[in-house]
C-alpha atoms as a PDB file:
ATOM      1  CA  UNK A   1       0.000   0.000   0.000  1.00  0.00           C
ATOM      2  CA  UNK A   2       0.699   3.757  -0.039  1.00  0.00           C
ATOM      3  CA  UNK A   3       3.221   5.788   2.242  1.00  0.00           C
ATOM      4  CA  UNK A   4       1.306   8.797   3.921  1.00  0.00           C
ATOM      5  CA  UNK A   5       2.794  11.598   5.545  1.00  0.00           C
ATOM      6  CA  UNK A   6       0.408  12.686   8.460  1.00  0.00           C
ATOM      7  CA  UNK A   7       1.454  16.442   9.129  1.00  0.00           C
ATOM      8  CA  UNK A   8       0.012  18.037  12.248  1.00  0.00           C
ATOM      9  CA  UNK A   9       0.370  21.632  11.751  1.00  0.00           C
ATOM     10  CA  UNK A  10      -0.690  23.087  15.165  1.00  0.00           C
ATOM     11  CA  UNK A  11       1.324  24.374  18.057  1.00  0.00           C
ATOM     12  CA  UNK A  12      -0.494  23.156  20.721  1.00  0.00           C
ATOM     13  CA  UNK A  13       0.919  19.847  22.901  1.00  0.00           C
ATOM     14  CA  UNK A  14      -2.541  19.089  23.758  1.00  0.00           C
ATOM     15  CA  UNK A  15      -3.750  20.080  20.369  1.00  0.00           C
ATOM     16  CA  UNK A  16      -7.146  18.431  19.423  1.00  0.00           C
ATOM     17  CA  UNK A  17      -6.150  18.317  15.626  1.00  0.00           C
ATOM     18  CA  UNK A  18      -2.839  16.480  16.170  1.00  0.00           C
ATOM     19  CA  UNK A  19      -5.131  14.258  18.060  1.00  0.00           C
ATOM     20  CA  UNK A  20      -7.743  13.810  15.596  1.00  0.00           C
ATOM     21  CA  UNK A  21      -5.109  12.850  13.151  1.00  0.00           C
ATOM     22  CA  UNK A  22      -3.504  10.081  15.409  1.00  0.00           C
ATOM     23  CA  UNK A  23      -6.729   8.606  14.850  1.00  0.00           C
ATOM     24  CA  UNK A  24      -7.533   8.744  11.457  1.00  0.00           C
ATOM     25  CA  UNK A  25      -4.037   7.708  10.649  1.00  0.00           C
ATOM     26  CA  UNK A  26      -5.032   4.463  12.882  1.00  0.00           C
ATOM     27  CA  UNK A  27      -7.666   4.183  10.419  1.00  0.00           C
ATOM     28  CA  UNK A  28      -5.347   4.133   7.343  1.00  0.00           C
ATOM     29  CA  UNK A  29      -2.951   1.706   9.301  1.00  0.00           C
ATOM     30  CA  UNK A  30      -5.664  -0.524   9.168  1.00  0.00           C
ATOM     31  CA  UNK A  31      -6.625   0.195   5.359  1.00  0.00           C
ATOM     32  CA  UNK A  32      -2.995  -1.296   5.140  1.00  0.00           C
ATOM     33  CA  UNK A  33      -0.942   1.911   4.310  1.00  0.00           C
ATOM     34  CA  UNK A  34       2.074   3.277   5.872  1.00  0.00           C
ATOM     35  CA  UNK A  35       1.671   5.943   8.178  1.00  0.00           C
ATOM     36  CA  UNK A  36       4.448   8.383   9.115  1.00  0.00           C
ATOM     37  CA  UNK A  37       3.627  11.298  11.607  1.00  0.00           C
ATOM     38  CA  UNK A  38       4.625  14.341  11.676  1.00  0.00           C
ATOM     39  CA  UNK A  39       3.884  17.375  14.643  1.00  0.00           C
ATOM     40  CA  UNK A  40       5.698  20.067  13.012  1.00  0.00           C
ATOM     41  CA  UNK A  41       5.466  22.111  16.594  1.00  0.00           C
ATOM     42  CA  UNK A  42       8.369  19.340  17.306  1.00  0.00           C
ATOM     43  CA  UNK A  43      10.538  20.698  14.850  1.00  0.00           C
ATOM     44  CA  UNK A  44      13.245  23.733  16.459  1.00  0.00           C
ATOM     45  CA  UNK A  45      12.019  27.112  16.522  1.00  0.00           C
ATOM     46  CA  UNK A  46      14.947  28.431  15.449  1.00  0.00           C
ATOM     47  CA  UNK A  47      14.761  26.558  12.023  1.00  0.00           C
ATOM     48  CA  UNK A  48      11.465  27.144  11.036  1.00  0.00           C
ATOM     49  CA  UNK A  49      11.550  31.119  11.954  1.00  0.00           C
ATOM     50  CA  UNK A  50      14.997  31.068  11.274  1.00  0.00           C
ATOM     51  CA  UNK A  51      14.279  29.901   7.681  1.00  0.00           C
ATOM     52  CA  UNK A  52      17.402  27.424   7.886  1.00  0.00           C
ATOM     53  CA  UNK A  53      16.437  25.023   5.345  1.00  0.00           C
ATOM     54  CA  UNK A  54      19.865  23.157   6.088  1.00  0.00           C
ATOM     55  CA  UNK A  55      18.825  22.578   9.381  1.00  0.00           C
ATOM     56  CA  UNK A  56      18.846  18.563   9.976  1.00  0.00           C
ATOM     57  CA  UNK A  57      15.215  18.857  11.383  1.00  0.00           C
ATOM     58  CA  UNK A  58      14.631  20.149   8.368  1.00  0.00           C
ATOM     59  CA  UNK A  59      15.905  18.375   5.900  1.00  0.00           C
ATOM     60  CA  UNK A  60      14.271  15.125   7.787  1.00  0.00           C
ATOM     61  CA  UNK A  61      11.343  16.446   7.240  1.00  0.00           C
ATOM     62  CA  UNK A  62      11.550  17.653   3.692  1.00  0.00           C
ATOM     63  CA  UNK A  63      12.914  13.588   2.962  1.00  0.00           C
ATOM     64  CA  UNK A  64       9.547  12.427   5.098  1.00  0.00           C
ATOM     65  CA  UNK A  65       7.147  14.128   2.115  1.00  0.00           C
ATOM     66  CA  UNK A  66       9.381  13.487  -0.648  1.00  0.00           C
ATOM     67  CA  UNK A  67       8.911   9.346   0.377  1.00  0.00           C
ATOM     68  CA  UNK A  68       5.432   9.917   0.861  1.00  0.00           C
ATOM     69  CA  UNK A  69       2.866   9.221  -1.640  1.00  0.00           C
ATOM     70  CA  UNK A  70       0.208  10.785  -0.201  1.00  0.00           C
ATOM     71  CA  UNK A  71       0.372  13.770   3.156  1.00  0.00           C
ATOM     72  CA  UNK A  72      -2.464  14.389   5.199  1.00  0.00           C
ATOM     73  CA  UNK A  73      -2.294  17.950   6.265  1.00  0.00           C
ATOM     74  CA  UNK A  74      -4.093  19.258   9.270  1.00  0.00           C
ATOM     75  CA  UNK A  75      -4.045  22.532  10.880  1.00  0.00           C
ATOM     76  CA  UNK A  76      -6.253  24.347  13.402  1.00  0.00           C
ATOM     77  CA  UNK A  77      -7.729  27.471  11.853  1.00  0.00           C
ATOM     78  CA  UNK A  78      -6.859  30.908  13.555  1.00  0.00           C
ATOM     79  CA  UNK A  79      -8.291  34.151  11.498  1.00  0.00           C
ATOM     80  CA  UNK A  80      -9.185  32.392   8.706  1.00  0.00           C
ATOM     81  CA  UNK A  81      -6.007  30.687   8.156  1.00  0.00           C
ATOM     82  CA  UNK A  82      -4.307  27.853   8.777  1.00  0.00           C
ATOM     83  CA  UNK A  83      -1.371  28.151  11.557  1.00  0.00           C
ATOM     84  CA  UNK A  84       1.745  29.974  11.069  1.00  0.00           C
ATOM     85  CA  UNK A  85       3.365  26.915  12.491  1.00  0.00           C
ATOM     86  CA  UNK A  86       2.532  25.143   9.234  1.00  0.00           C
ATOM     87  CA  UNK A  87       2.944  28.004   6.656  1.00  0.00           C
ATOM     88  CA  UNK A  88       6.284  28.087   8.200  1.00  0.00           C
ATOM     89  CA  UNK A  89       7.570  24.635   7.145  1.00  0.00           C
ATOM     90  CA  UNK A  90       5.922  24.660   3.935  1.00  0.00           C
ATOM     91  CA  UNK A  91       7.888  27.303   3.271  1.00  0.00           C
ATOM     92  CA  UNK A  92      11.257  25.616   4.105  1.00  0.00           C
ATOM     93  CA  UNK A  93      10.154  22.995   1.905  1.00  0.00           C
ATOM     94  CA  UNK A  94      11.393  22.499  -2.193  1.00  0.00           C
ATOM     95  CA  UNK A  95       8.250  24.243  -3.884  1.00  0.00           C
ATOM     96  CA  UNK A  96       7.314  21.090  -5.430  1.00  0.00           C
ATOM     97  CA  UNK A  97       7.633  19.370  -2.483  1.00  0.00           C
ATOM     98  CA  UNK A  98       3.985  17.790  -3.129  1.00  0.00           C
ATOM     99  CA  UNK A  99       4.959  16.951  -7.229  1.00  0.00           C
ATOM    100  CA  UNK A 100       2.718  13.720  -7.618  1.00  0.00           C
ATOM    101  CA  UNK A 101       1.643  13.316  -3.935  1.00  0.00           C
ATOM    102  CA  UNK A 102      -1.887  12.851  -3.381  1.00  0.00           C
ATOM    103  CA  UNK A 103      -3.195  15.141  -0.739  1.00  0.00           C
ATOM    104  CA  UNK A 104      -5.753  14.907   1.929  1.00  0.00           C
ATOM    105  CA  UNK A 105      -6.108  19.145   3.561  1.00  0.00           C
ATOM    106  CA  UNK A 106      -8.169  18.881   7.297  1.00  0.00           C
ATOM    107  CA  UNK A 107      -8.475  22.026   9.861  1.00  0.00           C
ATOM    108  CA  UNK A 108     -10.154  21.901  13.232  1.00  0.00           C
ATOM    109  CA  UNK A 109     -11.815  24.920  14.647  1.00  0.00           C
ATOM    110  CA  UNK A 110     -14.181  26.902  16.999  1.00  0.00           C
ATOM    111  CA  UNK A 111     -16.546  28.514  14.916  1.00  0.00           C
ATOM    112  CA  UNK A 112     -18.081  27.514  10.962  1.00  0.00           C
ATOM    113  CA  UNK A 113     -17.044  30.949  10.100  1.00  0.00           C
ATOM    114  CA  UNK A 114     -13.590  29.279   9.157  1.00  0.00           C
ATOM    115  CA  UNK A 115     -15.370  26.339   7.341  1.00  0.00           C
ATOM    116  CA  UNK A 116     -13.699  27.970   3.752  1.00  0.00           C
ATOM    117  CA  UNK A 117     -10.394  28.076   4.974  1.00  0.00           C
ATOM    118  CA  UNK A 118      -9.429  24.777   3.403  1.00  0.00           C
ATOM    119  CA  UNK A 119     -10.435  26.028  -0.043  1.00  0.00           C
ATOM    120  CA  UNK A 120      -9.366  29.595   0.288  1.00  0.00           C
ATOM    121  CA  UNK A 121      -6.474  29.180   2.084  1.00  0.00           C
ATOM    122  CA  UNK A 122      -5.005  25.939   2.620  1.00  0.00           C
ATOM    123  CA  UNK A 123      -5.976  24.225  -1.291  1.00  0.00           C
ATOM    124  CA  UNK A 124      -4.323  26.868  -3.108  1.00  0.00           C
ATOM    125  CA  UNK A 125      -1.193  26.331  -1.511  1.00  0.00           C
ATOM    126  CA  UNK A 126      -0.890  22.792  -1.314  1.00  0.00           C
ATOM    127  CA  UNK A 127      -1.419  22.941  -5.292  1.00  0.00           C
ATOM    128  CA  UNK A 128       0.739  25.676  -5.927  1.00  0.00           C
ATOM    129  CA  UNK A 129       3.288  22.838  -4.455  1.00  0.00           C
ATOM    130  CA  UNK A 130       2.600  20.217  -7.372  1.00  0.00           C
ATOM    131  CA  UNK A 131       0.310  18.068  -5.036  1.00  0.00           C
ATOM    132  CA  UNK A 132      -1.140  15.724  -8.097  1.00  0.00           C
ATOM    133  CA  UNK A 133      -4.345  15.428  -6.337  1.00  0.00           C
ATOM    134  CA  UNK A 134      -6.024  17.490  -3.279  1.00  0.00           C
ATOM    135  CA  UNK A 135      -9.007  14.759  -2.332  1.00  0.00           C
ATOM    136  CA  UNK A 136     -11.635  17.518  -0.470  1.00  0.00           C
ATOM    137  CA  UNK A 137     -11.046  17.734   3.294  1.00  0.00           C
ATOM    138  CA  UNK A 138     -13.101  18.178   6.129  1.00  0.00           C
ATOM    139  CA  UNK A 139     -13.474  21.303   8.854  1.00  0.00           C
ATOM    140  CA  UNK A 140     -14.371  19.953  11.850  1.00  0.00           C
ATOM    141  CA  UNK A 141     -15.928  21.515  14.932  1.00  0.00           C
ATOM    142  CA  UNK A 142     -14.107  22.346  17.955  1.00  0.00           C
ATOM    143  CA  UNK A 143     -16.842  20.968  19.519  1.00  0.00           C
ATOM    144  CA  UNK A 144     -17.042  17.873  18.186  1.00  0.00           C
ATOM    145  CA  UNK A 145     -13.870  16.641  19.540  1.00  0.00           C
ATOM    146  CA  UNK A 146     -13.523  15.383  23.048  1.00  0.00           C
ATOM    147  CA  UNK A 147     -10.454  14.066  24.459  1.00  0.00           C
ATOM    148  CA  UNK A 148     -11.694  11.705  27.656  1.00  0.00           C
ATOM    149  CA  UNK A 149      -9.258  12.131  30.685  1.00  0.00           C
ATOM    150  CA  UNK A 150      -7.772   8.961  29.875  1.00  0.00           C
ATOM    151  CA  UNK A 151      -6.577   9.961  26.480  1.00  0.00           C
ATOM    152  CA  UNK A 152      -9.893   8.488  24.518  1.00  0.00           C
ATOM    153  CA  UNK A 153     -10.905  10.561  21.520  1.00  0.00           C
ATOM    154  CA  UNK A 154     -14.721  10.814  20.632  1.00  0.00           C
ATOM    155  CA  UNK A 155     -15.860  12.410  17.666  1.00  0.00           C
ATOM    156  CA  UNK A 156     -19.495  14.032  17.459  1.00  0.00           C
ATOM    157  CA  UNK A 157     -21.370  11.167  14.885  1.00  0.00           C
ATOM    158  CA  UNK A 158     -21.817  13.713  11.860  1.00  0.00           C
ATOM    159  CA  UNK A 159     -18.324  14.652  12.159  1.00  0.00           C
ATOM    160  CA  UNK A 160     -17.122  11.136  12.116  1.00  0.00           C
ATOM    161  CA  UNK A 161     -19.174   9.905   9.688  1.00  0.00           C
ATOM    162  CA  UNK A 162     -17.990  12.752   7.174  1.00  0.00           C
ATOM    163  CA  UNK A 163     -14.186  12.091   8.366  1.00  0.00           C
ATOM    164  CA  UNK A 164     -14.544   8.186   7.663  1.00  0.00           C
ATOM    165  CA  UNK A 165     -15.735   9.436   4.119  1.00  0.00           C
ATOM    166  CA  UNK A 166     -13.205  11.332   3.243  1.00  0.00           C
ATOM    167  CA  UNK A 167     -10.408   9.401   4.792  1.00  0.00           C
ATOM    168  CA  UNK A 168     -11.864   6.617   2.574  1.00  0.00           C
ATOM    169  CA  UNK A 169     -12.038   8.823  -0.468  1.00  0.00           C
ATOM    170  CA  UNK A 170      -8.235   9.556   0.166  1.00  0.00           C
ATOM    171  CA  UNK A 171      -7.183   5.916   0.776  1.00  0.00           C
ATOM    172  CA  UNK A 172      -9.014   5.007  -2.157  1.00  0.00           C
ATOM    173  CA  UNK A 173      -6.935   7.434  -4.253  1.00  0.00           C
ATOM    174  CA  UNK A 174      -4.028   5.421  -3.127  1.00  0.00           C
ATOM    175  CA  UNK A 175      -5.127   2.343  -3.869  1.00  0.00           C
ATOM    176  CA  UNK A 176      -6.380   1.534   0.026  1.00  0.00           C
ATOM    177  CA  UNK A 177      -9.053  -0.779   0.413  1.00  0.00           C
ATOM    178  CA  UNK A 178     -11.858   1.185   2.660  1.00  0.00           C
ATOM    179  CA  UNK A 179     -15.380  -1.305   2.245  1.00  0.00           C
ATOM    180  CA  UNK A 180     -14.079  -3.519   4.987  1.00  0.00           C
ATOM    181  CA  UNK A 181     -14.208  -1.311   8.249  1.00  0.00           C
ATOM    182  CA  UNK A 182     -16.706   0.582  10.054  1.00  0.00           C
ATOM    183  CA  UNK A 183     -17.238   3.944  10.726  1.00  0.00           C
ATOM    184  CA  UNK A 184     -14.987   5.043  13.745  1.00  0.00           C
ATOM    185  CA  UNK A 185     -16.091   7.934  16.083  1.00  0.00           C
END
């Protein structure tokens, strides 16, 4: 199966996104593909704002998308956007960095005024970078995210449902097989 890139673009340790990612890339585990992650908040400071594309964080990471078939980008959205954290590796990255990837584009959020920010945003970018195919993502709710005490993630049953579809939608684009497990939540 397909080597995917999951790319958690938020700077929060306790980030709901990087969370919600986790578990979808469980779900394409199972599908049979590789899963690599990737919490870019990890990555030095001084690189990324630094712009030091030489930097060995950097480079690791730049080697992690170019053996990836597909990337699975997600970002919380803050004023419309997605995070600075993120716009701040994709910019140390070659500027076809995403040349015949396929490319699955989620962002987490607190209100549905943000909803566009995948298309307005995020999309243009991640084709401006070559990606060979941008499957459409899914804004989800901060709401409709809980993390139990215990570590437990439970997504809201709309929110799942649309997540399992296009999670599916991407693995399918890779050649995954998707009609053999259930919807998670």
């Amino acid at each position: 199966m397909a080597a995917i890139l999951s790319v958690s673009g938020s700077p929060s340790a306790t980030s709901r996104t990087a969370r919600l990612l986790r578990h979808l890339d469980e779900r394409l585990r199972l599908q049979g593909h590789d899963v690599v992650s990737l919490e870019v908040r990890t990555l030095p400071a001084e690189a990324l704002l630094g712009a030091d594309f030489r930097h060995p964080a950097v480079t690791e990471a730049a080697a992690l998308f170019q053996r990836s078939d597909g990337v699975v980008i997600g970002t919380p959205v803050y004023k419309a956007a997605y995070s600075g954290l993120l716009k701040s590796l994709l910019d140390l990255l070659p500027q076809y960095a995403l040349a015949d990837k396929t490319v699955l584009p989620l962002a987490t959020g607190g209100s549905t005024a943000h909803v566009l920010a995948i298309d307005y945003a995020l999309r243009p970018v991640l084709s401006a970078m070559g990606a060979a195919h941008v499957v459409p993502g899914w804004f989800t709710l901060d709401k409709d995210i809980t993390v139990a005490d215990d570590g437990a993630l439970t997504v809201a049953p709309a929110a799942a449902e649309a997540l399992v579809e296009v999670t599916d939608r991407f693995s399918a684009a890779l050649g995954g097989r998707t009609t053999a497990l259930a919807p998670t939540g």
